[in-house]
Protein backbone atom coordinates (compact mmCIF):
# COMPACT_ATOMS: atom_id res chain seq x y z
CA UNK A 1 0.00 0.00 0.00
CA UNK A 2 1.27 3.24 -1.39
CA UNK A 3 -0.28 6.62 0.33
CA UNK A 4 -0.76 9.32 -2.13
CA UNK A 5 0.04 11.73 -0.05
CA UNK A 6 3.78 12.97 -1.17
CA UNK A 7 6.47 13.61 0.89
CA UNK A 8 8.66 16.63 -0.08
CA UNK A 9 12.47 15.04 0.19
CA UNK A 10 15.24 17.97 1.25
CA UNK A 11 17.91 17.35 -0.86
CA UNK A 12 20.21 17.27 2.16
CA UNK A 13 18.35 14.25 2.75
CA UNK A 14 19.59 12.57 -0.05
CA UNK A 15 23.50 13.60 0.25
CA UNK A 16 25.34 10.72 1.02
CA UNK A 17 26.28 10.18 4.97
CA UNK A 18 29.25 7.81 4.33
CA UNK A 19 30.69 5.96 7.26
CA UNK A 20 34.10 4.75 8.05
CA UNK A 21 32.89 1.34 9.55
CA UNK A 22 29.76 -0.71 10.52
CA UNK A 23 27.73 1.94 12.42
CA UNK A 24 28.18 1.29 16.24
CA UNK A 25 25.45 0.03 18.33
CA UNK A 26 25.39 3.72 20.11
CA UNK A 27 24.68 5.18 16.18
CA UNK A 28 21.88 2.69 15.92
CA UNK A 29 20.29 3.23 19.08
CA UNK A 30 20.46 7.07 18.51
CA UNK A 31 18.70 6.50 14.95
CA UNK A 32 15.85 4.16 16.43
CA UNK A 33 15.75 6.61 19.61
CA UNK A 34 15.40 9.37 16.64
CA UNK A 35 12.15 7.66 15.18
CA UNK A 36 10.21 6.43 18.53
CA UNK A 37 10.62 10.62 19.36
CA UNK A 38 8.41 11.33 16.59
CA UNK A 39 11.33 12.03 13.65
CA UNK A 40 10.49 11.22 10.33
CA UNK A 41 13.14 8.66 8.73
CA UNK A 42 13.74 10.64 5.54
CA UNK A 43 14.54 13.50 8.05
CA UNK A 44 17.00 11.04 10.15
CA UNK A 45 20.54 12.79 10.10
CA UNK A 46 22.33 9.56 9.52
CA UNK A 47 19.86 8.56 6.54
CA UNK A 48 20.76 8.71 2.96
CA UNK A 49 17.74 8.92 0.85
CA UNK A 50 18.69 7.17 -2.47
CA UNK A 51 17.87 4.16 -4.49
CA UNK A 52 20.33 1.34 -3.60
CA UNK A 53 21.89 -0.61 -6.98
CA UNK A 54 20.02 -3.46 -8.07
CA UNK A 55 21.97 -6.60 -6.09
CA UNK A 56 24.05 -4.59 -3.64
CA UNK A 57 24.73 -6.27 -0.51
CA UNK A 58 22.78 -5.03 2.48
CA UNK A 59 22.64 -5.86 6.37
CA UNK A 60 19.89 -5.29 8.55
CA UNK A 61 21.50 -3.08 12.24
CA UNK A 62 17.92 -3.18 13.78
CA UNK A 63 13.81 -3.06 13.34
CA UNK A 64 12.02 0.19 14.41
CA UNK A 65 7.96 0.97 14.21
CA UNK A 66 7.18 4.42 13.02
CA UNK A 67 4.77 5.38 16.66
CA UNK A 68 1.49 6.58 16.03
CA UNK A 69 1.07 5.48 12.52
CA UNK A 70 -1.08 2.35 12.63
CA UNK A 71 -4.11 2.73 9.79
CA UNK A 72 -2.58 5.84 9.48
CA UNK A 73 -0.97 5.51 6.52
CA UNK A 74 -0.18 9.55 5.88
CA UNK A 75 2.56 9.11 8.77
CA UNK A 76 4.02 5.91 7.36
CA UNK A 77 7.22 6.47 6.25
CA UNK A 78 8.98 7.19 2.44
CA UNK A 79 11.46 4.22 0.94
CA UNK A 80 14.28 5.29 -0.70
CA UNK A 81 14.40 1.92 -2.63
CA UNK A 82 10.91 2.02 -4.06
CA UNK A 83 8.61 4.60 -3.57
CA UNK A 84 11.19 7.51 -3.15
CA UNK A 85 8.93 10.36 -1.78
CA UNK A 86 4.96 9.00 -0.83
CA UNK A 87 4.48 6.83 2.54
CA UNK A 88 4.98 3.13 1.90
CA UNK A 89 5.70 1.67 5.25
CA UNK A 90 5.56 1.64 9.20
CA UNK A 91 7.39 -1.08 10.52
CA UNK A 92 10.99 0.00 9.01
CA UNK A 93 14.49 -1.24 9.08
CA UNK A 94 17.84 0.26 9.80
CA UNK A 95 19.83 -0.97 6.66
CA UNK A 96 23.43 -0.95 6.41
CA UNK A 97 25.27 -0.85 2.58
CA UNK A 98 28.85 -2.10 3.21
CA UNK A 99 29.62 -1.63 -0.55
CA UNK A 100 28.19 2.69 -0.40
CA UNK A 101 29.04 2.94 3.29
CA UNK A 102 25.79 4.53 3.69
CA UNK A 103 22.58 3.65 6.33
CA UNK A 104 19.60 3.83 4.56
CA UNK A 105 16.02 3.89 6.16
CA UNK A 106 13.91 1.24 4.26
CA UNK A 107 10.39 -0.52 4.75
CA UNK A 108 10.88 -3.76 6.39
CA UNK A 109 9.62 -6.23 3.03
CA UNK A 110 11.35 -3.00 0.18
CA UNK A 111 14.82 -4.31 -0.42
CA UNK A 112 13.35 -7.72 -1.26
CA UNK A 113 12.41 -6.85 -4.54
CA UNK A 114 16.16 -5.41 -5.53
CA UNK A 115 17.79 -8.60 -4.14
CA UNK A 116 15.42 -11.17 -2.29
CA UNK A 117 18.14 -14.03 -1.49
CA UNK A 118 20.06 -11.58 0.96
CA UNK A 119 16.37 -10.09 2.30
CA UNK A 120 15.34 -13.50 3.83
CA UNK A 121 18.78 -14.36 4.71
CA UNK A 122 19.67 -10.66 6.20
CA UNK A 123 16.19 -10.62 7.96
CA UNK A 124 16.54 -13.85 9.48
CA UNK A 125 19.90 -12.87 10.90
CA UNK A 126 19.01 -9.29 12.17
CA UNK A 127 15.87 -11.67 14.08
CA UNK A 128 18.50 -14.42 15.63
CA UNK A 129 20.76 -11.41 16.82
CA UNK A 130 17.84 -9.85 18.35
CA UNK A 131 17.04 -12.64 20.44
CA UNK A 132 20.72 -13.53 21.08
CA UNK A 133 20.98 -9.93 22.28
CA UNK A 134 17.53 -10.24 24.87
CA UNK A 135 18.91 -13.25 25.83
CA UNK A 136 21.82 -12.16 27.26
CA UNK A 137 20.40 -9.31 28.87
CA UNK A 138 18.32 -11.30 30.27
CA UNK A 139 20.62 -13.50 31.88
CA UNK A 140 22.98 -10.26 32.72
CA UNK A 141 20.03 -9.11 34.41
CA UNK A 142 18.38 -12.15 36.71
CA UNK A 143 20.83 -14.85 37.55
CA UNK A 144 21.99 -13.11 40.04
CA UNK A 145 18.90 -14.27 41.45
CA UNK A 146 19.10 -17.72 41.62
CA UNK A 147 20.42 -18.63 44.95
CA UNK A 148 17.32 -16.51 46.25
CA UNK A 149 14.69 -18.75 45.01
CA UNK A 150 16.64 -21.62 45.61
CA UNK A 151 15.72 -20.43 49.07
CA UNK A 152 12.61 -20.36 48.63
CA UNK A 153 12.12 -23.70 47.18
CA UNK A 154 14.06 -24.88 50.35
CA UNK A 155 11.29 -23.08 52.89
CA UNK A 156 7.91 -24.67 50.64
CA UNK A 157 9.67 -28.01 50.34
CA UNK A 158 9.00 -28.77 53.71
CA UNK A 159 4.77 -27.69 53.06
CA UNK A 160 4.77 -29.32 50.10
CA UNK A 161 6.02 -32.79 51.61
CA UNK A 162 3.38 -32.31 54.44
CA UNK A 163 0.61 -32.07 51.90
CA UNK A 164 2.01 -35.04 49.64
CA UNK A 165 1.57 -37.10 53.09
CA UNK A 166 -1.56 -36.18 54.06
CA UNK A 167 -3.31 -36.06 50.84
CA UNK A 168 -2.09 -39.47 50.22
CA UNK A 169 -3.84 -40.34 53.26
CA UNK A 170 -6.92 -38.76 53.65
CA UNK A 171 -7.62 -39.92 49.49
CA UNK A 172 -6.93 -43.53 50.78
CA UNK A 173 -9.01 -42.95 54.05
CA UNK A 174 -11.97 -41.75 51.76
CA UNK A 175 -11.64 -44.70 49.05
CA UNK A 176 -11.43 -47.39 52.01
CA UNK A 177 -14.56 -45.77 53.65
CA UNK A 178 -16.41 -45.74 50.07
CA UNK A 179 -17.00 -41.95 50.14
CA UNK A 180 -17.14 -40.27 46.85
CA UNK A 181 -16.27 -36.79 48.00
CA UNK A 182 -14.53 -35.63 45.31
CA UNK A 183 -17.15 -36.52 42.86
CA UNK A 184 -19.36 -34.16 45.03
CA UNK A 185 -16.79 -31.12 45.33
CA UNK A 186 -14.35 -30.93 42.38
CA UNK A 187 -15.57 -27.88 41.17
CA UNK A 188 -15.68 -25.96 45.05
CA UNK A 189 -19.15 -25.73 45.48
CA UNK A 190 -21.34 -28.49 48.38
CA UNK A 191 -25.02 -28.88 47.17
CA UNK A 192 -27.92 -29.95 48.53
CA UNK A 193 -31.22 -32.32 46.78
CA UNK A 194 -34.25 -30.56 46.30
CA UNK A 195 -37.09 -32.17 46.01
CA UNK A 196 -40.49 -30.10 44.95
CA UNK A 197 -43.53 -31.39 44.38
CA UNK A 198 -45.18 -30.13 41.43
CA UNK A 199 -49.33 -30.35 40.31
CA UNK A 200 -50.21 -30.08 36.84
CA UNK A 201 -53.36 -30.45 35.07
CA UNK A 202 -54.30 -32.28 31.39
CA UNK A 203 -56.69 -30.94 29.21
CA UNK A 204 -59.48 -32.47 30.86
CA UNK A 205 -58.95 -31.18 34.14
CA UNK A 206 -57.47 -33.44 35.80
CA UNK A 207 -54.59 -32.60 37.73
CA UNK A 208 -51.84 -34.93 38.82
CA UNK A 209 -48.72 -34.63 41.37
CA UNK A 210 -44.80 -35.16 40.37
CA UNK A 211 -41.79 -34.64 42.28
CA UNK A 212 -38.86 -32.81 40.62
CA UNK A 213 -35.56 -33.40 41.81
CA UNK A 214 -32.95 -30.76 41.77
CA UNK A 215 -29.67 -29.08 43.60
CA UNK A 216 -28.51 -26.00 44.91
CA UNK A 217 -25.27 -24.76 46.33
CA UNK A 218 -25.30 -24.49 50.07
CA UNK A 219 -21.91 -23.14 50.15
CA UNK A 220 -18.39 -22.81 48.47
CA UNK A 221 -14.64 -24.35 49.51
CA UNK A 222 -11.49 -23.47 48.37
CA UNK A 223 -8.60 -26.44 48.30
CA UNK A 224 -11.05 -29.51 47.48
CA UNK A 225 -7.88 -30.02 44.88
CA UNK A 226 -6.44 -32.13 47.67
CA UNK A 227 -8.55 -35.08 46.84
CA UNK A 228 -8.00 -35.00 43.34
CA UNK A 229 -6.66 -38.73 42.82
CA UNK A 230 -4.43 -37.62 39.11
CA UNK A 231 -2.95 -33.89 41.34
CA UNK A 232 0.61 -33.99 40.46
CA UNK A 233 2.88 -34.29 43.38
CA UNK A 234 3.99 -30.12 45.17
CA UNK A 235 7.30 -32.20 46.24
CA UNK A 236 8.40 -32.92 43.02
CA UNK A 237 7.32 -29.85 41.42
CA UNK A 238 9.77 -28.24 43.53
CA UNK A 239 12.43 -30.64 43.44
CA UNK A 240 12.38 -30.40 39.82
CA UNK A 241 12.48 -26.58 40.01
CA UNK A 242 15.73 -27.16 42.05
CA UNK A 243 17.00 -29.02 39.78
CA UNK A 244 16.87 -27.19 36.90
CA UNK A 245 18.18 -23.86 39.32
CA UNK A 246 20.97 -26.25 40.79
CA UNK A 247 22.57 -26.53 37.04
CA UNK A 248 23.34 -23.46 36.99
CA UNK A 249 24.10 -22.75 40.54
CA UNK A 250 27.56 -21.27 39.57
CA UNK A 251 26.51 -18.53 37.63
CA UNK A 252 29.19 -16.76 39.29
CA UNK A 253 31.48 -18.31 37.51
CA UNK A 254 30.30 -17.97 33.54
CA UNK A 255 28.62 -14.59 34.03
CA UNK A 256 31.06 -12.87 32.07
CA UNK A 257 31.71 -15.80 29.39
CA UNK A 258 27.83 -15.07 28.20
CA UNK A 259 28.49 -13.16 25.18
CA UNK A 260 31.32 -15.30 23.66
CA UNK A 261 28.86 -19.15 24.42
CA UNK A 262 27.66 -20.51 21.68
CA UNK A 263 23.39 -19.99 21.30
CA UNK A 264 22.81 -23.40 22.33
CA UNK A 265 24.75 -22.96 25.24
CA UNK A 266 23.21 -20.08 26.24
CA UNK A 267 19.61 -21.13 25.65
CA UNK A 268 20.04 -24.08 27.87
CA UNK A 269 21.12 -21.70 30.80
CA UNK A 270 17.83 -19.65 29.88
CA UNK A 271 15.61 -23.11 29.94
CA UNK A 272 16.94 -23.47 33.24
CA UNK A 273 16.77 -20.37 34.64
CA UNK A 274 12.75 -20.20 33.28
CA UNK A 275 11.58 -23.76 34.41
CA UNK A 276 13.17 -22.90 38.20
CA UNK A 277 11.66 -20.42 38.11
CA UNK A 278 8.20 -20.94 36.91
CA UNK A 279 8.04 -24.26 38.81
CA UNK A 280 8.68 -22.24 41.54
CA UNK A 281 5.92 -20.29 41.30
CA UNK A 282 3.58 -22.75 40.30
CA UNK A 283 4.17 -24.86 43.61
CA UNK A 284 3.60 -21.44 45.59
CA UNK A 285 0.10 -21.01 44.05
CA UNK A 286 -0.33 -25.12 44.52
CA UNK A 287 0.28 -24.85 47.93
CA UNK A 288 -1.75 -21.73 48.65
CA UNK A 289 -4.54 -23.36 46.92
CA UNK A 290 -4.07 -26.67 48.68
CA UNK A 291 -3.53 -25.10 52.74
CA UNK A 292 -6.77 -23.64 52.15
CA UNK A 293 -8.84 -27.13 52.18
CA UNK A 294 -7.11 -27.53 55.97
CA UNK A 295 -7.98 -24.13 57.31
CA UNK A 296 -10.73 -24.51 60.70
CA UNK A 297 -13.50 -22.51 58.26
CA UNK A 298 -13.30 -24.54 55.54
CA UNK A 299 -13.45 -28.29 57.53
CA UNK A 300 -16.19 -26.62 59.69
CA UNK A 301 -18.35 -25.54 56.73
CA UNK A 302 -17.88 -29.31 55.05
CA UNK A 303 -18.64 -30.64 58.66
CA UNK A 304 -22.23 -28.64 58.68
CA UNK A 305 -22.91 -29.60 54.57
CA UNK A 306 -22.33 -33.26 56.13
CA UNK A 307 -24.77 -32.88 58.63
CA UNK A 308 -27.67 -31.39 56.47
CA UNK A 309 -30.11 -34.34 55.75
CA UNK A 310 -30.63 -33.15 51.88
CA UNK A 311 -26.42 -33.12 51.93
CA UNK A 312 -25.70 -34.94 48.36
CA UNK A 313 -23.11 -36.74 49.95
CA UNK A 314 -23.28 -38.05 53.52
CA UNK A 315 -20.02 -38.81 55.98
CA UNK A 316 -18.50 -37.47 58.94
CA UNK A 317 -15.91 -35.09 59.96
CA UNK A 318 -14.40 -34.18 62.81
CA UNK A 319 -11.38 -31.67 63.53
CA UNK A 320 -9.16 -32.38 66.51
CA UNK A 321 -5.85 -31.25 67.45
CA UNK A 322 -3.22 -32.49 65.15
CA UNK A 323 -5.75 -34.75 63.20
CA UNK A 324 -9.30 -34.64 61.32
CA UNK A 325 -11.66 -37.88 61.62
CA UNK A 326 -13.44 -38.72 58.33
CA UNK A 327 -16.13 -41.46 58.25
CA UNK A 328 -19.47 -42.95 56.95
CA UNK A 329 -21.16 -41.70 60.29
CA UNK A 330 -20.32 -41.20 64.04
CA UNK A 331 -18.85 -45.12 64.60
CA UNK A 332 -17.27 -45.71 61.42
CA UNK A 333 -14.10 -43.24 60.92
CA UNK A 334 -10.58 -43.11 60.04
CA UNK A 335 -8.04 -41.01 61.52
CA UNK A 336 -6.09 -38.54 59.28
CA UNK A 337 -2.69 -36.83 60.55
CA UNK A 338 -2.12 -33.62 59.71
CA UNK A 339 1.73 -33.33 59.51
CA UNK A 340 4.10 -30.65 61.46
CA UNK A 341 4.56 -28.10 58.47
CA UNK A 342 1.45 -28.56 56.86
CA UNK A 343 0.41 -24.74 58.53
CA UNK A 344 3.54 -23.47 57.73
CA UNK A 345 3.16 -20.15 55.88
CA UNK A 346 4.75 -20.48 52.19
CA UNK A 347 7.61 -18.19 50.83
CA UNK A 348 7.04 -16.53 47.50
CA UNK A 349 9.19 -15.51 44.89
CA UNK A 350 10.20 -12.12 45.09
CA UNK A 351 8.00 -9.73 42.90
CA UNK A 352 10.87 -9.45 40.35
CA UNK A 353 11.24 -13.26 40.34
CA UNK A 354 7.65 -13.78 39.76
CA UNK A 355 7.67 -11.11 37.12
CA UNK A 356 10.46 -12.82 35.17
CA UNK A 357 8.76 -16.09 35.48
CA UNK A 358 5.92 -14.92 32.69
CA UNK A 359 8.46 -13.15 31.01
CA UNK A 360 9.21 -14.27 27.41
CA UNK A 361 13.21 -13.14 27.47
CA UNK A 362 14.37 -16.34 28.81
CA UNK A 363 12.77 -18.43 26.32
């Protein structure tokens, strides 16, 4: 798409800016910093507004988005290499012509047509050095923080193993008494049968009694996750978060040696870095989630649904110090532990830990 609005071109614009050597990463940052403050590329000091030769060699220094100018097309920018003065594009790259020594400012798909082998082949690279770039940053940035969460993982390790034990038991305790609790609960709410009778009438008259059977919710639990038979184990979600964090527990020692690793190298230290740490924070929310099923409220509220006589499942429950009793009715019960550590209160990651955890860079 081609805007007919034309741009008038300075000719200082298109006087060659030649340059001694491969523009420096300062020079491109200044040049994108240029265009995201509202400067218009043919207007870029560094920019040299002519048609490159059909087959000259060109590499991409860096992507930049024209701001503003989406389905605005009167703010898109002018290519040098095609359409010359009228707006062609808004997602632009910072080209660099060994062969001229000039920068020109081109629309991200315009050099293809001039010489589309070393488009793909320049794009592709400009894209992996990107990433390589992030990457390291990234790593720069947040190893430091390993030894931090490995802390963590230390503190919940003991919670987790408490819940392990005593869902283990108290999903055995309700299979050998027959109860099918978490048929009745997996989705957090405890209803109750209704049962309404209901007269209706035929077209002679006659009327005639039914009873319709329904449910409503008496109340809502959080936790009831605990007696989901196929929940993964919290223990090894965190072990396996260690793991991965324990790989790379010397950071210290390769910090600086990041920018000269190979990319697979590299990557795998990122893997690592991102599984710690979103295992880490997906055992924190498990075992938030899970403590709540074992707090007095919520055992006292499934105690009273147990009691109700139109309760849609019927057992017993009883909380005593140390230990919960769980049965068919008041004679018939099994004793449940509840482990040392299973109150404990759970460390979280910091909030730049858990922030880096969604984050994309590592990936």
């Amino acid at each position: 798409m081609v805007s007919p609005n034309k741009i008038p071109i300075p000719e200082k614009s298109r006087t060659p800016k030649l340059f001694a050597e491969t523009p420096s990463e300062a020079t491109i940052k200044t040049i994108v910093d240029f265009i995201r403050a509202g400067g218009k590329p043919h207007l870029c000091p560094w920019h040299t507004h002519t048609n490159a030769p059909e087959g000259a060699i060109v590499d991409y220094l860096e992507e930049f988005t024209i701001p503003g100018s989406k389905g605005r097309p009167h703010l898109w920018g002018a290519c040098p290499c095609c359409t010359d003065c009228y707006p062609k594009y808004r997602v632009g790259l910072v080209a660099w012509f060994p062969e001229e020594r000039v920068v020109r400012l081109v629309g991200r798909d315009c050099f293809e047509r001039l010489n589309p082998e070393a488009h793909k082949s320049r794009y592709r690279e400009l894209k992996r050095r990107g990433e390589r770039s992030r990457q390291i940053a990234y790593l720069l940035s947040n190893l430091h923080i390993v030894d931090d969460v490995r802390s963590v993982i230390a503190t919940n390790k003991v919670i987790a193993q408490a819940l392990d034990e005593v869902r283990k038991s108290l999903q055995q305790s309700v299979a050998l008494l027959g109860i099918p609790l978490w048929d009745h609960i997996r989705d957090g709410n405890l209803h109750q049968s209704i049962e309404e009778v209901v007269t209706t009438a035929d077209k002679s008259g006659q009327t005639r009694e039914s009873t319709r059977r329904s449910s409503r919710v008496y109340a809502s639990v959080r936790g009831q996750e605990i007696l989901d038979p196929t929940r993964s184990s919290v223990l090894r979600l965190l072990v396996s978060a260690d793991q991965q964090l324990a790989s790379i527990a010397g950071w210290r020692d390769f910090l600086g040696l990041l920018p000269h690793m190979s990319d697979a190298e590299r990557a795998k230290i990122a893997r690592a870095l991102k599984a710690g740490l979103r295992g880490t924070e997906r055992a924190s929310d498990e075992i938030d989630r899970l403590q709540c099923f074992f707090r007095r409220q919520t055992l006292s509220t499934l105690r009273r649904w147990s009691t109700l006589p139109n309760c849609t499942c019927r057992f017993s429950l009883e909380l005593q110090d140390g230990y919960i009793l769980i049965g068919t009715d008041r004679y018939q019960k099994v004793r449940v532990n509840l482990p040392t550590g299973l109150s404990n209160t759970p460390r979280r990651l910091s909030p730049i830990a858990s922030s880096l955890s969604a984050s994309a860079d590592g990936s």
